[in-house]
C-alpha atoms as a PDB file:
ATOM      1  CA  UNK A   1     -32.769 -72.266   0.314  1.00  0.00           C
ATOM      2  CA  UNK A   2     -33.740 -70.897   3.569  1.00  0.00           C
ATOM      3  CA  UNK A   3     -34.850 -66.981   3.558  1.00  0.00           C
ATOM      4  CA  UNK A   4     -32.283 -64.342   4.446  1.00  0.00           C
ATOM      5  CA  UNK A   5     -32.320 -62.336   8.009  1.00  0.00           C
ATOM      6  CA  UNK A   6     -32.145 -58.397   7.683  1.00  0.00           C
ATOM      7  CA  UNK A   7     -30.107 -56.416   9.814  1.00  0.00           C
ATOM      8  CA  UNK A   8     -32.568 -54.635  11.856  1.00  0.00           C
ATOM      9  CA  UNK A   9     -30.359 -51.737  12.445  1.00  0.00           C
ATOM     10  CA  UNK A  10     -30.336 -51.090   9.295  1.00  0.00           C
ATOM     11  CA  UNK A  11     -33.563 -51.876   7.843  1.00  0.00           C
ATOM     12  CA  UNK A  12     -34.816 -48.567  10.154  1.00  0.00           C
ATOM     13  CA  UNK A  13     -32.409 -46.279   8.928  1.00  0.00           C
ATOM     14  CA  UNK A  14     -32.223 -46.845   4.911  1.00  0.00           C
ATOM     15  CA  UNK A  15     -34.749 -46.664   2.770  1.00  0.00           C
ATOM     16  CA  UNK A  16     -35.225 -47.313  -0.994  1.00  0.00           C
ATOM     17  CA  UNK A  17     -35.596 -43.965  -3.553  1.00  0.00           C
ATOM     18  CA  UNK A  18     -37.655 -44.662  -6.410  1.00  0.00           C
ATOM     19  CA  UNK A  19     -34.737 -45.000  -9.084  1.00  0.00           C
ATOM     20  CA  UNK A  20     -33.516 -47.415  -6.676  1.00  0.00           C
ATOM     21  CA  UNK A  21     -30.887 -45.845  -4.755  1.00  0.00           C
ATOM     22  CA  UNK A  22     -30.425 -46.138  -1.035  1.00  0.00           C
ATOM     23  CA  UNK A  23     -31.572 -43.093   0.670  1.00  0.00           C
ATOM     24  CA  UNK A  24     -30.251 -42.446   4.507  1.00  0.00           C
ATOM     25  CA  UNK A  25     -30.944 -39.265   6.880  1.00  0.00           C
ATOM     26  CA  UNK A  26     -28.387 -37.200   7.645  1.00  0.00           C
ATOM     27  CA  UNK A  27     -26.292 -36.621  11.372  1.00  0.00           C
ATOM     28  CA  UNK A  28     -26.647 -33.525  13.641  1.00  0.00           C
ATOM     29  CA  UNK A  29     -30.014 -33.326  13.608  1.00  0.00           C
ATOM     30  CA  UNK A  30     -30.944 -34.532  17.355  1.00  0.00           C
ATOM     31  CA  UNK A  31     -30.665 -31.975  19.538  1.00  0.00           C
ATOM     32  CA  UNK A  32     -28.911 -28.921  20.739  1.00  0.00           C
ATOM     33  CA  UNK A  33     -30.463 -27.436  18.081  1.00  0.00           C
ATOM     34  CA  UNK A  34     -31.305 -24.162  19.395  1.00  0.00           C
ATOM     35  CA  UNK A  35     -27.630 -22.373  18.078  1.00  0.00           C
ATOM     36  CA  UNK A  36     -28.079 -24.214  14.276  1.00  0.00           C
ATOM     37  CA  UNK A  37     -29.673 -21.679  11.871  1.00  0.00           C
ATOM     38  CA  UNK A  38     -33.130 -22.752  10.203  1.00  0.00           C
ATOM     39  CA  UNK A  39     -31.323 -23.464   6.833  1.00  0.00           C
ATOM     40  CA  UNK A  40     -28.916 -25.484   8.161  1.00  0.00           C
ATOM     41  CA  UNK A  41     -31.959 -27.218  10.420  1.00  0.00           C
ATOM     42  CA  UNK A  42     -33.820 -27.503   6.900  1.00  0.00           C
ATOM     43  CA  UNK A  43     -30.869 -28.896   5.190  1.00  0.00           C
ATOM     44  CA  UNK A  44     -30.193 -31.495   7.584  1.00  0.00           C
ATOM     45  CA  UNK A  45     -33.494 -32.685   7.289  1.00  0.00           C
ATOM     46  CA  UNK A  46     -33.054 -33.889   3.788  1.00  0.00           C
ATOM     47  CA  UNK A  47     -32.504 -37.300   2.816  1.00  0.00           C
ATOM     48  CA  UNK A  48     -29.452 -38.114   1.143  1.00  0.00           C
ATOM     49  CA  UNK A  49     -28.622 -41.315  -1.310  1.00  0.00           C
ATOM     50  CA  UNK A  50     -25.498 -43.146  -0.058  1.00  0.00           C
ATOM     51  CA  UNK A  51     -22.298 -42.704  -0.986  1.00  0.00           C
ATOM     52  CA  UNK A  52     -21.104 -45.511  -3.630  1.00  0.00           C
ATOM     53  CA  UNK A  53     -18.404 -46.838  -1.309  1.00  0.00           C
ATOM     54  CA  UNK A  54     -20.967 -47.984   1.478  1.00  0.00           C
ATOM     55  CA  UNK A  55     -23.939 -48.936  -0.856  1.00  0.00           C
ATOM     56  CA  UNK A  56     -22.789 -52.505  -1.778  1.00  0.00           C
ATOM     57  CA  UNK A  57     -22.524 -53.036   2.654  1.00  0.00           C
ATOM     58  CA  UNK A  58     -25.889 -51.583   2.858  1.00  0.00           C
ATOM     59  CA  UNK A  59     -27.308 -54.043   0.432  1.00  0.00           C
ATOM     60  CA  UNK A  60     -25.594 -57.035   2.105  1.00  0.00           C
ATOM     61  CA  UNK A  61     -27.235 -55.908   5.666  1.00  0.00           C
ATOM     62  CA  UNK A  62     -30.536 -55.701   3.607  1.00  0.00           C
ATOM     63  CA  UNK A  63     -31.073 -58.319   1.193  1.00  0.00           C
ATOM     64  CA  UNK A  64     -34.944 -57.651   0.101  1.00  0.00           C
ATOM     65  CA  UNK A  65     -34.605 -53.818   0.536  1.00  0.00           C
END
């Protein structure tokens, strides 16, 4: 059986925890960043695991992740 093709797209933006879990970055965090405070800022910067409703996509788009 021929090898599977990940979706590029999302092979840069998830990433596997170490229990296993999806991990993603979270929005906002680009620019106009000047008028967010520095906890929000710090916040944002966080990883975050997926929610359970878009996990089983995510593992379809990445099937060796």
């Amino acid at each position: 059986m021929p090898k599977l093709k990940s979706r590029k797209a999302a092979a840069k933006r998830f990433r596997r925890s170490g229990s296993g879990k999806i991990m993603r970055r979270k929005a906002f965090k680009n620019h106009l960043l000047q008028h967010k405070n520095a906890e929000r800022r710090s916040r944002l910067s966080k990883a975050v695991v997926v929610s359970e409703e878009d996990a089983p996509n995510v593992e379809l788009m990445l099937p060796y992740l």
